[in-house]
N, C-alpha and C. Protein backbone atom coordinates (compact mmCIF):
# COMPACT_ATOMS: atom_id res chain seq x y z
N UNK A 1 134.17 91.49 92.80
CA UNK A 1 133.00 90.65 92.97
C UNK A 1 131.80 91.54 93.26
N UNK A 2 130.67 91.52 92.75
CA UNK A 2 129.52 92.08 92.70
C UNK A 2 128.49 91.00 93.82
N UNK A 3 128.87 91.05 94.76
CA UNK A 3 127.94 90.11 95.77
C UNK A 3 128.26 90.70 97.19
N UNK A 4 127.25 90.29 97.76
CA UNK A 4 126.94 90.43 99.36
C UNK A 4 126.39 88.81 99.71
N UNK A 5 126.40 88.64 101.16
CA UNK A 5 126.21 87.52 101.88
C UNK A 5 124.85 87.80 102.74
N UNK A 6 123.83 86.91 102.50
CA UNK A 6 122.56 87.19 102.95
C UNK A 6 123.34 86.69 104.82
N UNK A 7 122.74 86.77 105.65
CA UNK A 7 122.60 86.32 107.46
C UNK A 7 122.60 84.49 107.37
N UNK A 8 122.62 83.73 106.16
CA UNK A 8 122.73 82.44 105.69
C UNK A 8 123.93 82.06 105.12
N UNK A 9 125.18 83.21 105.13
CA UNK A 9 125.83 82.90 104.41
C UNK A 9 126.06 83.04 102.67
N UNK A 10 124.99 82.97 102.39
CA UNK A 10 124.54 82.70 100.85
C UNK A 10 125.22 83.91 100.21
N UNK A 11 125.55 83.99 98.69
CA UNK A 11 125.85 85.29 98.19
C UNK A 11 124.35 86.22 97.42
N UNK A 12 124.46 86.97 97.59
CA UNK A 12 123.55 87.66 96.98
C UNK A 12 123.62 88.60 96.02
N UNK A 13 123.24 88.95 95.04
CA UNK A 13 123.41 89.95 94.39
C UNK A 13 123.73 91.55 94.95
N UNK A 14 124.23 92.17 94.85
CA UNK A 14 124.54 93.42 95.35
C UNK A 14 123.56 94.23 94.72
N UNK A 15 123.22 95.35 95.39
CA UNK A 15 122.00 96.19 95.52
C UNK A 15 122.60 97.30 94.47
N UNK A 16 121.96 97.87 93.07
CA UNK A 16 122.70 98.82 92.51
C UNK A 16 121.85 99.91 91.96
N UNK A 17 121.81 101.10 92.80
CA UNK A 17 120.23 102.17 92.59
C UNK A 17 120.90 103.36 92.37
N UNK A 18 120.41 104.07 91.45
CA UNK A 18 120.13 105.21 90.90
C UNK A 18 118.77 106.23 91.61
N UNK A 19 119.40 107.14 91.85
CA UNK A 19 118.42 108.16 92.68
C UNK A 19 118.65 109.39 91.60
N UNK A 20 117.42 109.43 90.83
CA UNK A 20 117.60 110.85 89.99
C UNK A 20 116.53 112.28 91.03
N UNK A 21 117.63 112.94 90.76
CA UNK A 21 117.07 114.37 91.74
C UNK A 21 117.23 115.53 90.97
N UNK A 22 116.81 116.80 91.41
CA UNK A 22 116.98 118.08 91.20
C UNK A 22 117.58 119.08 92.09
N UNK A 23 119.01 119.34 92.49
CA UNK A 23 119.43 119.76 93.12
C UNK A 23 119.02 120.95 93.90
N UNK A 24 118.62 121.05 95.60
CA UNK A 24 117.80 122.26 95.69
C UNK A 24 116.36 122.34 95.75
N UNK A 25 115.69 121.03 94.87
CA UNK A 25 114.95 121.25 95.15
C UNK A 25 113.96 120.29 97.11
N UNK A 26 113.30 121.13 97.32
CA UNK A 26 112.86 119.85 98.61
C UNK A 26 112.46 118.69 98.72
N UNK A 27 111.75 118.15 97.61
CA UNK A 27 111.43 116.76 97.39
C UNK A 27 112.61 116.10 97.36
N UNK A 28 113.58 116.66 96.25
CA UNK A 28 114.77 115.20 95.88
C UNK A 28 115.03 115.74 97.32
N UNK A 29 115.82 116.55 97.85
CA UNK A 29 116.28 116.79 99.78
C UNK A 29 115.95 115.72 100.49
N UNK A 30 114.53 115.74 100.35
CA UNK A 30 113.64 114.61 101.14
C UNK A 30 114.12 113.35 100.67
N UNK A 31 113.83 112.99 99.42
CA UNK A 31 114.23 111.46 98.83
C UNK A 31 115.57 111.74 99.33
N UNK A 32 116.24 111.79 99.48
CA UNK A 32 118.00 111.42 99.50
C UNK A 32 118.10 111.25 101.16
N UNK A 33 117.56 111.93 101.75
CA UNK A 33 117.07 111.92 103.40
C UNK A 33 116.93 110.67 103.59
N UNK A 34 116.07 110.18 102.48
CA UNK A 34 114.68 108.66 103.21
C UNK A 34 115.42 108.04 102.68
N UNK A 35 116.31 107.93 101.89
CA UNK A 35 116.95 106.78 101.09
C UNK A 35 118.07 106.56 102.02
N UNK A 36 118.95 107.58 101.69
CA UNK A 36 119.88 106.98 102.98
C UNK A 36 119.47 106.72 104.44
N UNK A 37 118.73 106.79 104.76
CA UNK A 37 117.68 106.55 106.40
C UNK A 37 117.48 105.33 105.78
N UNK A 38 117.28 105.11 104.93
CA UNK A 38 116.33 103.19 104.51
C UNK A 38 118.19 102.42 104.46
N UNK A 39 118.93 102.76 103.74
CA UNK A 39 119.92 102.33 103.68
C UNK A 39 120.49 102.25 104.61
N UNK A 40 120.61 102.87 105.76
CA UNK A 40 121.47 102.57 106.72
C UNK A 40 120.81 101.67 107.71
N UNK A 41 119.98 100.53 107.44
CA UNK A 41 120.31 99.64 108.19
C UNK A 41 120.24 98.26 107.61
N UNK A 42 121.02 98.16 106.22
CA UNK A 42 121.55 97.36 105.35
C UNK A 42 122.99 97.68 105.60
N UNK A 43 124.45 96.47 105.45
CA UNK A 43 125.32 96.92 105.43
C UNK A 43 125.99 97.65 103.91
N UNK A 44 127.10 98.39 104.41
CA UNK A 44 127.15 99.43 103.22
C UNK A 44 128.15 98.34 101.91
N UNK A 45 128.80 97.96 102.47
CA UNK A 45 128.86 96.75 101.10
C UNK A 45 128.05 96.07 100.06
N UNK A 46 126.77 96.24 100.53
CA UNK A 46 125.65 95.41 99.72
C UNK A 46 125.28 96.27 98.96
N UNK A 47 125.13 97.35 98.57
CA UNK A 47 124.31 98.45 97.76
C UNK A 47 125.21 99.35 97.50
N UNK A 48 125.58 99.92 96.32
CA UNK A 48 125.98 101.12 95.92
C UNK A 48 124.86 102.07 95.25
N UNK A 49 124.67 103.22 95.56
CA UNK A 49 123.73 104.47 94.94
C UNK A 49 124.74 105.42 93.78
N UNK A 50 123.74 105.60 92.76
CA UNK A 50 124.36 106.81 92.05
C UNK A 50 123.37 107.90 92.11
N UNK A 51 123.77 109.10 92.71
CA UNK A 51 122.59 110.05 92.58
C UNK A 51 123.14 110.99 91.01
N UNK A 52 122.24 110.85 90.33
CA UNK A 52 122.00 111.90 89.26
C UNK A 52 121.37 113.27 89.01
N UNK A 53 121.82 114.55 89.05
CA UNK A 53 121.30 115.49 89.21
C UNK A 53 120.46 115.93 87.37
N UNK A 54 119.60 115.67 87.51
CA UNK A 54 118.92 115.64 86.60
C UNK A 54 118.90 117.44 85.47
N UNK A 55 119.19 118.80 87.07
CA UNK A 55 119.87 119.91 86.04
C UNK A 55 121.42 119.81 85.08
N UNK A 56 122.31 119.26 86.19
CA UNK A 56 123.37 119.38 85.54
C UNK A 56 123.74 118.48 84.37
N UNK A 57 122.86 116.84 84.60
CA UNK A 57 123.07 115.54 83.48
C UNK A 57 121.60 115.62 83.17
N UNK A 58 120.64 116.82 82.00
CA UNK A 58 119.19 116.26 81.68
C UNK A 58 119.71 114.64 80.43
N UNK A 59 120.49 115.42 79.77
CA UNK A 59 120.70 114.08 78.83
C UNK A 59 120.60 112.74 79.28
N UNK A 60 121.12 112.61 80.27
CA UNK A 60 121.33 111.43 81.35
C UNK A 60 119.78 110.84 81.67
N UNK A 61 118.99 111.79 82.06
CA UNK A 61 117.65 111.42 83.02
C UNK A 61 117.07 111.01 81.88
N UNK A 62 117.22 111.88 80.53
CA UNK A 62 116.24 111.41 79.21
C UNK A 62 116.11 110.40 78.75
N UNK A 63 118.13 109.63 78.79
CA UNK A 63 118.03 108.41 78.17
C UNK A 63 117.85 107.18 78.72
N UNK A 64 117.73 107.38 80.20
CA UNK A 64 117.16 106.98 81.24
C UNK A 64 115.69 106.76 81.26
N UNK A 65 114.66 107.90 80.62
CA UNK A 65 113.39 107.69 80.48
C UNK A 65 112.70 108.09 81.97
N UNK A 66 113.65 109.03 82.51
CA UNK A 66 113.07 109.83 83.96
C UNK A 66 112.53 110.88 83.45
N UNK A 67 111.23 111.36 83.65
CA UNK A 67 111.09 112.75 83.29
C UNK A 67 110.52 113.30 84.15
N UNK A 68 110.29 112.66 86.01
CA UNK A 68 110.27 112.96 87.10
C UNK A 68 111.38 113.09 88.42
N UNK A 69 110.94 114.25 88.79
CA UNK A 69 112.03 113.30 89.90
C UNK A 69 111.68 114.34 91.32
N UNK A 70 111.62 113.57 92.51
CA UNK A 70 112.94 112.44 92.37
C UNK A 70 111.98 110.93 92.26
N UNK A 71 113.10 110.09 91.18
CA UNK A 71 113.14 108.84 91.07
C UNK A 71 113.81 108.30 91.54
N UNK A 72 113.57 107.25 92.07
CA UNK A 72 114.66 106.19 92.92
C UNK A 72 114.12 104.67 91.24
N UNK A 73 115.89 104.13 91.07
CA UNK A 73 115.81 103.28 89.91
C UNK A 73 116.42 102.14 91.11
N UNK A 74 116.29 101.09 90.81
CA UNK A 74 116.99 99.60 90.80
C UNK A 74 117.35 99.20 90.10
N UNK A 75 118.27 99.34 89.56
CA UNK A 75 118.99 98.88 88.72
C UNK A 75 119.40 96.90 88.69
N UNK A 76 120.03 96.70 89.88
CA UNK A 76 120.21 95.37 90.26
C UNK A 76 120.06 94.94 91.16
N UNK A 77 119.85 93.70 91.72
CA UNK A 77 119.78 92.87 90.79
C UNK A 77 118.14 92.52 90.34
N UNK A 78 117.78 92.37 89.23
CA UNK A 78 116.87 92.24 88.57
C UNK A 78 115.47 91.43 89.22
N UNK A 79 114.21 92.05 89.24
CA UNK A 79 113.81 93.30 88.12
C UNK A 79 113.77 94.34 88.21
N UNK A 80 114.29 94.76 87.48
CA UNK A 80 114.27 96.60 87.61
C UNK A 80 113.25 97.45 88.45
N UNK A 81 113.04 98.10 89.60
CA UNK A 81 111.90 98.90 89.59
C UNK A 81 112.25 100.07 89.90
N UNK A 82 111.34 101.03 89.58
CA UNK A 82 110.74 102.59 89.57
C UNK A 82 110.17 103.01 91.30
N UNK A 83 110.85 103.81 91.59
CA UNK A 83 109.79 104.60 92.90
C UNK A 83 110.01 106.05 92.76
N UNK A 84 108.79 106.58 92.33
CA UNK A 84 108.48 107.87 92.36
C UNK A 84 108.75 109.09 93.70
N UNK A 85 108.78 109.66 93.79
CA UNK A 85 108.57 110.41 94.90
C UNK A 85 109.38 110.60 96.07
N UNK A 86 109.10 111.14 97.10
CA UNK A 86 110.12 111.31 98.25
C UNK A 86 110.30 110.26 98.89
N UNK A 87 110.17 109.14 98.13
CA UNK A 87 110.59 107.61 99.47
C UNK A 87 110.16 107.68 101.07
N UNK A 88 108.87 108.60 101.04
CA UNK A 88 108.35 108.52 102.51
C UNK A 88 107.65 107.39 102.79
N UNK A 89 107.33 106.40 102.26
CA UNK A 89 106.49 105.40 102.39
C UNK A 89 107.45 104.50 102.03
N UNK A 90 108.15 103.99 103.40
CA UNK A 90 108.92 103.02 104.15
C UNK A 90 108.46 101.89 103.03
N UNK A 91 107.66 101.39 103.57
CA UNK A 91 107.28 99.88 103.63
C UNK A 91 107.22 99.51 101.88
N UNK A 92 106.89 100.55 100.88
CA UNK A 92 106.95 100.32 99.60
C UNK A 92 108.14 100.61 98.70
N UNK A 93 109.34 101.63 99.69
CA UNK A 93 110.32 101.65 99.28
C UNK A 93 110.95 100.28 99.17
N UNK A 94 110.84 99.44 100.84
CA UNK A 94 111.88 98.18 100.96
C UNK A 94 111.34 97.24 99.93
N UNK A 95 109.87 97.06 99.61
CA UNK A 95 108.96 96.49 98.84
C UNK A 95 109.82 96.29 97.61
N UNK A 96 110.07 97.47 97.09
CA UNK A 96 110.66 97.55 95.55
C UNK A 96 112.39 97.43 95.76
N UNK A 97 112.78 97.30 96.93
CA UNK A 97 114.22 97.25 96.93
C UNK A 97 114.68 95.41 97.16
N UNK A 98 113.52 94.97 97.18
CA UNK A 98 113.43 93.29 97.35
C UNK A 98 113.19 93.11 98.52
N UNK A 99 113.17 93.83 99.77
CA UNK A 99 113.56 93.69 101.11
C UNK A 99 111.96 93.21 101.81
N UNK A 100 111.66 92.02 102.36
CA UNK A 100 110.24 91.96 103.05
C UNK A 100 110.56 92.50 104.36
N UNK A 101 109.97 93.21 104.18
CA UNK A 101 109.87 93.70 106.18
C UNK A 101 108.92 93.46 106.63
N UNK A 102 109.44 92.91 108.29
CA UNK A 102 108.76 92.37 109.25
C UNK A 102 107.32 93.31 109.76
N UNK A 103 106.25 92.88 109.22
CA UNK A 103 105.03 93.29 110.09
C UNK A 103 105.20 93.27 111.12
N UNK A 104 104.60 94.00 111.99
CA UNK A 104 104.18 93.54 113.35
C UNK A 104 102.64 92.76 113.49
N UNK A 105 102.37 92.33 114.23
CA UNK A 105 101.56 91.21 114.61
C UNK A 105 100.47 92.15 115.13
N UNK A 106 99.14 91.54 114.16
CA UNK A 106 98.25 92.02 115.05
C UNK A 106 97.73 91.63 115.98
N UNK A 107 97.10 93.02 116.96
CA UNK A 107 97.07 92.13 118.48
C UNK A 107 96.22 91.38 118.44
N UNK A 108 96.48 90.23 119.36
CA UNK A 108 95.52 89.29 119.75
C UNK A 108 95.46 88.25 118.99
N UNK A 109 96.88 88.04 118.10
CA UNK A 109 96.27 87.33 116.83
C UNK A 109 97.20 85.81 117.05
N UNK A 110 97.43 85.92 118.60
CA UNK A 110 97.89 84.82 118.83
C UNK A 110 97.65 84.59 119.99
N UNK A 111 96.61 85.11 120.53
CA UNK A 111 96.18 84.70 121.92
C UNK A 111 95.07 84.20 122.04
């Protein structure tokens, strides 16, 4: 079964991402850092990652249509999105992973 259970019970689609990197180099280091740091506080049933090393599989990244990296892909569940770069920017990683995260409140904005 390809599902997870949202905190409602509900099933959800399971999370299915592709992280294309360059082994060695410090950026993908970094992305694979921030990704699993973002991932670990989702449970690990809900999401599977494939990291692709883009020296050892270029064929792979080509037919893929990566010709950066590191890329973080979403694969599922649909729509597909793209995040460029070292996944240091939290809030646009969860953005593109479907995930809304909780703002904090600005002050005073309920007093």
């Amino acid at each position: 079964m390809n599902a997870a259970h949202s905190s409602t019970g509900k099933a959800v689609a399971r999370l299915s991402l592709r992280l294309y990197v360059v082994s060695g180099a410090p950026n993908s280091a970094t992305a694979r850092a921030n990704l699993f740091d973002i991932l670990s506080e989702i449970p690990d049933d809900s999401y599977s990652v494939e990291v692709i090393d883009c020296i050892t599989d270029p064929r792979r990244a080509l037919a893929d249509g990566v010709i950066v990296t590191p890329t973080l892909v979403k694969v599922a569940p649909e729509p597909q999105r793209t995040v460029v770069g070292t996944l240091a920017d939290r809030h646009s990683v969860l953005d593109a992973l479907g995930f809304t995260p909780a703002l904090p409140m600005a002050r005073g904005a309920d007093e």
